[in-house]
N, C-alpha and C. Protein backbone atom coordinates (compact mmCIF):
# COMPACT_ATOMS: atom_id res chain seq x y z
N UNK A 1 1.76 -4.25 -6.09
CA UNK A 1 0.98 -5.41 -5.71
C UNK A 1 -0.42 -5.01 -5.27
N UNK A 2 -0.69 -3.90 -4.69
CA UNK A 2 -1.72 -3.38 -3.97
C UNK A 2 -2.77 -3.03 -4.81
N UNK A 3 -2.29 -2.34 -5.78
CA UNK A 3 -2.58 -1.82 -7.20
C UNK A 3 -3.40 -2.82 -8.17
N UNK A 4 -2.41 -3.94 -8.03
CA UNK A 4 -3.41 -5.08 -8.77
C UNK A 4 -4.31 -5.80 -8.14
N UNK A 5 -3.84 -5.94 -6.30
CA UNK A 5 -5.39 -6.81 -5.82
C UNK A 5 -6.47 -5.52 -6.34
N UNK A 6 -6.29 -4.31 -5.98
CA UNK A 6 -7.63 -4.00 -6.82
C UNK A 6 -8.05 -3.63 -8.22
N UNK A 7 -7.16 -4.01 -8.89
CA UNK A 7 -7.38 -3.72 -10.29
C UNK A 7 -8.33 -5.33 -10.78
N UNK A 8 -8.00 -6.14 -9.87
CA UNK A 8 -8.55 -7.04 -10.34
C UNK A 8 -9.58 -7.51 -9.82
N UNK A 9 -10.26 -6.89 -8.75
CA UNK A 9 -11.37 -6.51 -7.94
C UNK A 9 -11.85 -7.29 -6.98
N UNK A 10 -10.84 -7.57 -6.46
CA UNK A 10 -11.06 -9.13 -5.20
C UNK A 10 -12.06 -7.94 -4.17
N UNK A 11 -10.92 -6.71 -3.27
CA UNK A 11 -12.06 -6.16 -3.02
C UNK A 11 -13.44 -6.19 -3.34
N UNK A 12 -13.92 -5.50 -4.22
CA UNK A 12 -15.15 -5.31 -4.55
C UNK A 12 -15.85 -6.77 -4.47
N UNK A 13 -15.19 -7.95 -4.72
CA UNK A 13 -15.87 -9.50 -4.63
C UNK A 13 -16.49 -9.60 -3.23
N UNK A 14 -15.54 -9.06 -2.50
CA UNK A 14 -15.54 -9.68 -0.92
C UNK A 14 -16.82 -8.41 -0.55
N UNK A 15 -16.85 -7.19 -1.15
CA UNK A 15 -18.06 -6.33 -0.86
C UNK A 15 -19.01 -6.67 -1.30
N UNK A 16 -19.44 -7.53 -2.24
CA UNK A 16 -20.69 -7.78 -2.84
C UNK A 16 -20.85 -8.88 -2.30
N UNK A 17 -20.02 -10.08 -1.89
CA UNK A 17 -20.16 -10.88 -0.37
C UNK A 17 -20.90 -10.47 0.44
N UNK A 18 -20.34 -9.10 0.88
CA UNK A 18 -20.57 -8.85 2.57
C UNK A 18 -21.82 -8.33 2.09
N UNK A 19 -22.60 -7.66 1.37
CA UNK A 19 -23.93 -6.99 0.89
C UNK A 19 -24.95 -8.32 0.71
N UNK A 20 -24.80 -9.68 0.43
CA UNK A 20 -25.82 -10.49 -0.28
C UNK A 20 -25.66 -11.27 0.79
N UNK A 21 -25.12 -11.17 1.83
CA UNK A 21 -25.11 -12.02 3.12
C UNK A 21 -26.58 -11.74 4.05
N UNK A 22 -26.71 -10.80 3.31
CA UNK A 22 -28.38 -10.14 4.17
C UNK A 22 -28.42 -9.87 5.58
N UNK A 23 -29.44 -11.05 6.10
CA UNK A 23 -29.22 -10.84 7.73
C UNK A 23 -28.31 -11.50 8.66
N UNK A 24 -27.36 -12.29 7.73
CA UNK A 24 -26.47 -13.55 8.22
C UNK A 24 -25.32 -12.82 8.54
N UNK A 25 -25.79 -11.82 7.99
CA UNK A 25 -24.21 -10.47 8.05
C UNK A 25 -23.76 -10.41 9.81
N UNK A 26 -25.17 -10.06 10.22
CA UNK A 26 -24.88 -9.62 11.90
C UNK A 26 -24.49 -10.79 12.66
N UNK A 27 -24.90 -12.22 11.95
CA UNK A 27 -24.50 -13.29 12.96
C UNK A 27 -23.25 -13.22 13.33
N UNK A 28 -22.85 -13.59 14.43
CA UNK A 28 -21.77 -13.71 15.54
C UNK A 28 -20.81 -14.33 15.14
N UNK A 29 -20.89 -15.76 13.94
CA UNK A 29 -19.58 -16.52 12.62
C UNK A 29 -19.82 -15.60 11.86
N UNK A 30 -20.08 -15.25 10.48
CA UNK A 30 -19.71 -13.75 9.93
C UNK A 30 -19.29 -12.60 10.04
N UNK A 31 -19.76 -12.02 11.53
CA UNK A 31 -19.03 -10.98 11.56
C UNK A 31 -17.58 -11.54 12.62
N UNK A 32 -17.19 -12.35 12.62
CA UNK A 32 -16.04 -12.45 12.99
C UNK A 32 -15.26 -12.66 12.12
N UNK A 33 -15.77 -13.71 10.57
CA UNK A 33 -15.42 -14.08 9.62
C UNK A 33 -15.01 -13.22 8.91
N UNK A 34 -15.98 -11.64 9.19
CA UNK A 34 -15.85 -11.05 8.06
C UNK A 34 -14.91 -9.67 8.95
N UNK A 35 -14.47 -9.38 9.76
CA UNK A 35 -13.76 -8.69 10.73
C UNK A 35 -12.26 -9.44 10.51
N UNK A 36 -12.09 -10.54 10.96
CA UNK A 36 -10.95 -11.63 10.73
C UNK A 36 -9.91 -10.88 8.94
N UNK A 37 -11.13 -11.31 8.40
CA UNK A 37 -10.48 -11.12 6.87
C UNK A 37 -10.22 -9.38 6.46
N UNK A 38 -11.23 -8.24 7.34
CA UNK A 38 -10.79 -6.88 7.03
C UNK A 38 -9.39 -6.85 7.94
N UNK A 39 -9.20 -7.52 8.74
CA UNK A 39 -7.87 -7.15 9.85
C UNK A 39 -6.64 -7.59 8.52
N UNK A 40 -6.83 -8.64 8.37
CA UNK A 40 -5.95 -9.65 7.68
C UNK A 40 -5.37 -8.53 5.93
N UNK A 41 -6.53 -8.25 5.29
CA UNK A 41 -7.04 -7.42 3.80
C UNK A 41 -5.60 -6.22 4.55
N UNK A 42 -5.98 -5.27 5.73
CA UNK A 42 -5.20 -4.21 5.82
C UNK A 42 -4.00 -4.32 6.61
N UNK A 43 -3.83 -5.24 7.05
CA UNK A 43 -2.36 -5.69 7.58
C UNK A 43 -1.70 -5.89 5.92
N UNK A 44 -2.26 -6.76 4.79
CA UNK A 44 -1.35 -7.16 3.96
C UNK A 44 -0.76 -6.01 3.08
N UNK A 45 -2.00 -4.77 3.35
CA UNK A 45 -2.21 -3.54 2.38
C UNK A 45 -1.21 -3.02 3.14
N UNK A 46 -0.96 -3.05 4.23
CA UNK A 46 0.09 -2.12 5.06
C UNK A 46 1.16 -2.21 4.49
N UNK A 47 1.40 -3.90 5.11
CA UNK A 47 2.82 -4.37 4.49
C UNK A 47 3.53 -4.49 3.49
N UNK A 48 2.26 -4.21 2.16
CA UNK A 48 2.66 -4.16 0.52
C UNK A 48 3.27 -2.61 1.00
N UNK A 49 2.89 -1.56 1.50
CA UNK A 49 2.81 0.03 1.31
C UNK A 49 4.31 0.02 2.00
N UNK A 50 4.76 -0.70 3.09
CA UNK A 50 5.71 -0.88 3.95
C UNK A 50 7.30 -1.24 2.76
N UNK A 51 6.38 -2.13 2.12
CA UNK A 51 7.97 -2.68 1.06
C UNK A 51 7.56 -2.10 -0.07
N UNK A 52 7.21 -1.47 -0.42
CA UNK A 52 7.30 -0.90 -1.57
C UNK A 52 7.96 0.46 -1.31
N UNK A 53 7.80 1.39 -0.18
CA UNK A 53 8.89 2.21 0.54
C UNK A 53 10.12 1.64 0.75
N UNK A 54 10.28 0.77 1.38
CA UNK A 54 11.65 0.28 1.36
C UNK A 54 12.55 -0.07 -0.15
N UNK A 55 11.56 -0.96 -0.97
CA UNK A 55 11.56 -0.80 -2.31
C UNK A 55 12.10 0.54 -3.18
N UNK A 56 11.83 1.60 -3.12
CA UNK A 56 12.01 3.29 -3.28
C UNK A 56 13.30 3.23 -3.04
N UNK A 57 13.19 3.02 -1.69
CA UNK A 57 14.74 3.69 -0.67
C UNK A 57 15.82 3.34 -1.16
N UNK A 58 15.52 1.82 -1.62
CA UNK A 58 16.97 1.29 -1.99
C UNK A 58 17.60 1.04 -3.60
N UNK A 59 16.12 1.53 -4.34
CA UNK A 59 16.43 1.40 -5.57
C UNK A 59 17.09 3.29 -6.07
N UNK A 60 16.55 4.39 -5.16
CA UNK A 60 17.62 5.27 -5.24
C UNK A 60 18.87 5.49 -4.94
N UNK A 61 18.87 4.57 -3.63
CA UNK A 61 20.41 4.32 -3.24
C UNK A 61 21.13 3.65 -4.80
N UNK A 62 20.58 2.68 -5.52
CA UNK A 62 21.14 1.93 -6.70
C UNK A 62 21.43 2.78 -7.55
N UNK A 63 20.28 3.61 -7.64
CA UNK A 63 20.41 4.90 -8.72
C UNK A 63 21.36 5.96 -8.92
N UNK A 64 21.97 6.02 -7.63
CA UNK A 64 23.44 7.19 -7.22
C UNK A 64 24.11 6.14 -7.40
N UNK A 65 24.30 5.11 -6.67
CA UNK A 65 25.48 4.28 -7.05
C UNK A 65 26.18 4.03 -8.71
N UNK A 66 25.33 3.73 -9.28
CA UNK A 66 25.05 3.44 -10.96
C UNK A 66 25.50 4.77 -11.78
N UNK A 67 25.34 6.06 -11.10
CA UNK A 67 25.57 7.23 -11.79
C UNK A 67 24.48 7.69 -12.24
N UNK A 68 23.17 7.56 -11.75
CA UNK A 68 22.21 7.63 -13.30
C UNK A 68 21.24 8.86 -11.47
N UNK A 69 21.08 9.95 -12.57
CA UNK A 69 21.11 10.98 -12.09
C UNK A 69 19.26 11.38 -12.62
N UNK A 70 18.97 11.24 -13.51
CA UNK A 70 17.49 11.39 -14.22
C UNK A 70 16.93 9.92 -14.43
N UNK A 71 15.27 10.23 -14.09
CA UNK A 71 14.62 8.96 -14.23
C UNK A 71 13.05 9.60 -14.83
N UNK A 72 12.75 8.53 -15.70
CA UNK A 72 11.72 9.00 -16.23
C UNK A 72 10.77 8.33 -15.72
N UNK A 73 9.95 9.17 -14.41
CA UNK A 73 8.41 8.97 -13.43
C UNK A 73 7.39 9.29 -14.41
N UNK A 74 6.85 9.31 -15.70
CA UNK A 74 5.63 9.92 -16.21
C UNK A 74 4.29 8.65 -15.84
N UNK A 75 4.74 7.66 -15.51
CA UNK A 75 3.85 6.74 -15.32
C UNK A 75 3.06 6.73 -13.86
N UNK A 76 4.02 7.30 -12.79
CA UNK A 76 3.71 7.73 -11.69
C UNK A 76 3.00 9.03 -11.47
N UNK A 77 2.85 9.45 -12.67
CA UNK A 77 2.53 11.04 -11.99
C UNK A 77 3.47 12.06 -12.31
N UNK A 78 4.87 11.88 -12.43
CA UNK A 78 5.58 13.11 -12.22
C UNK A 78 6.39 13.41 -13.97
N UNK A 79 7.21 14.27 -13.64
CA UNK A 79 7.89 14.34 -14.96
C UNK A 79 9.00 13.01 -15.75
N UNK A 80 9.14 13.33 -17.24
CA UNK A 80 9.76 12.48 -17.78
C UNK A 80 10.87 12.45 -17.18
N UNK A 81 11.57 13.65 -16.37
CA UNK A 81 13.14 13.50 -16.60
C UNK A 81 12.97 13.98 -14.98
N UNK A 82 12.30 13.23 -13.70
CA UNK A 82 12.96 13.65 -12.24
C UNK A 82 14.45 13.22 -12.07
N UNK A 83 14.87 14.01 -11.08
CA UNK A 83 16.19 13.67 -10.97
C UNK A 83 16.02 12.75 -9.85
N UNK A 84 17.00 12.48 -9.40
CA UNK A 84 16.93 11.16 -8.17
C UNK A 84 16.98 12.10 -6.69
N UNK A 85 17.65 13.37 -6.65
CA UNK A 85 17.82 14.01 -5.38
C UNK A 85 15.97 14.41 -5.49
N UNK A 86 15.13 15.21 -6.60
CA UNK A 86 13.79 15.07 -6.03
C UNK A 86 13.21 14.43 -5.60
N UNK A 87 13.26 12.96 -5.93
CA UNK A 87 12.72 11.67 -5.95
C UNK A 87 12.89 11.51 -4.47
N UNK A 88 14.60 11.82 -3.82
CA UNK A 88 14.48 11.20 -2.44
C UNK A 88 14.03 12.42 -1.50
N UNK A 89 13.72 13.69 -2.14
CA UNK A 89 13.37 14.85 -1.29
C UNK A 89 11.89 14.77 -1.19
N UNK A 90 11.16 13.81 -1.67
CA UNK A 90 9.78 13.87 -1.79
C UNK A 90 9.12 12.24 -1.21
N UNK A 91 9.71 11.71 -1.30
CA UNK A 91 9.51 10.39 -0.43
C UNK A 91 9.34 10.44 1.53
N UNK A 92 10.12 11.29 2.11
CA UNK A 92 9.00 11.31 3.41
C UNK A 92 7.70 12.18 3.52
N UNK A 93 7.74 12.86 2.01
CA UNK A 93 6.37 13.12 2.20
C UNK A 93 5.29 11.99 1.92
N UNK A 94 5.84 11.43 1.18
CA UNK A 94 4.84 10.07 0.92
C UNK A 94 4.97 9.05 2.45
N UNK A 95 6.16 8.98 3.01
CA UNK A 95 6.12 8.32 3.86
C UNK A 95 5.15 8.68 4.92
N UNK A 96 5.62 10.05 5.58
CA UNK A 96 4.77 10.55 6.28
C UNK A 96 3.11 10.55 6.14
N UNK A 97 2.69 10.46 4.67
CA UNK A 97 1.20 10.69 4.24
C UNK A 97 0.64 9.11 4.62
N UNK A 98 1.27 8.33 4.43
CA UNK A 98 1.25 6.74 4.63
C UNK A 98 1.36 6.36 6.26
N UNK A 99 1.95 6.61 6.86
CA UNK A 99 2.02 6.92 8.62
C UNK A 99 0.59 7.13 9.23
N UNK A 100 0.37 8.31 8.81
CA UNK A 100 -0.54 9.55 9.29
C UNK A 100 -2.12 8.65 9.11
N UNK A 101 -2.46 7.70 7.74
CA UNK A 101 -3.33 7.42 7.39
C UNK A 101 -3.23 5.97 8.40
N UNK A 102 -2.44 5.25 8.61
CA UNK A 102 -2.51 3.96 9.74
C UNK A 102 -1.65 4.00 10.58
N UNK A 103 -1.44 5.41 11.43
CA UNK A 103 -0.82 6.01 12.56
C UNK A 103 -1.59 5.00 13.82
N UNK A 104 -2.71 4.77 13.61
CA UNK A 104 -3.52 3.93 15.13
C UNK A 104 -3.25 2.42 14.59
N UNK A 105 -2.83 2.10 13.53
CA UNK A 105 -2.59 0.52 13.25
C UNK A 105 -1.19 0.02 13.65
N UNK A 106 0.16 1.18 13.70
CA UNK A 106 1.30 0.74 14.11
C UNK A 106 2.02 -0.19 15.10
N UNK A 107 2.11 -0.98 14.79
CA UNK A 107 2.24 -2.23 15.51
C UNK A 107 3.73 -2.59 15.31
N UNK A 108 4.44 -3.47 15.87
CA UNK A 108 5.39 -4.08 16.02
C UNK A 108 5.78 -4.57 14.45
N UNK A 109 7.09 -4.81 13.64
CA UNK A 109 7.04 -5.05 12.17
C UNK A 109 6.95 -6.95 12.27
N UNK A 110 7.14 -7.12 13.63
CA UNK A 110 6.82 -8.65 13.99
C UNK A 110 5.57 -9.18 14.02
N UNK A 111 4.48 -9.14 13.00
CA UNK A 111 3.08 -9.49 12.82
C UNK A 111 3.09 -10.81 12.79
């Protein structure tokens, strides 16, 4: 999901916003306006990053269940044929890398 808000460049919309706003930028409604919507932008980015881990977790759990032992990641990055025990031996490293980067944003999962 994260992937496509910027593939489809809402970001970059809302930056060329915040650039052609000129001096209206510093006013006291804008930059709350525009503070409001970065809080809002990385809470949602969190929470996509949040279920899409959980997403992982449980679709390897499916993956042992099912029997199915090889999965073909080449679209992700990795090899045609990972097995599912790499897959879950390499996921708190992603978790952890994901932590570490909004370690001061951790908040309650009750937003």
């Amino acid at each position: 999901m994260s992937v496509k808000l910027l593939s489809k460049g809402i970001l970059d919309e809302t930056r060329l916003l915040k650039v052609s706003s000129g001096e209206m930028y510093f006013g006291p409604t804008a930059l709350v306006a525009i503070t409001r919507f970065n809080f809002l932008a990385r809470r949602g980015f969190v929470r996509m990053i949040a279920a899409d881990l959980h997403a992982i977790r449980s679709s390897l759990r499916d993956l042992e269940v099912n029997g199915i032992t090889i999965v073909d990641c080449s679209k992700a990055g990795l090899s045609n044929q990972e097995t599912v025990n790499h897959l879950r031996d390499i996921l708190p490293r992603v978790e952890k890398a994901f932590h570490a980067a909004y370690a001061r944003d951790r908040v309650s999962s009750n937003w």
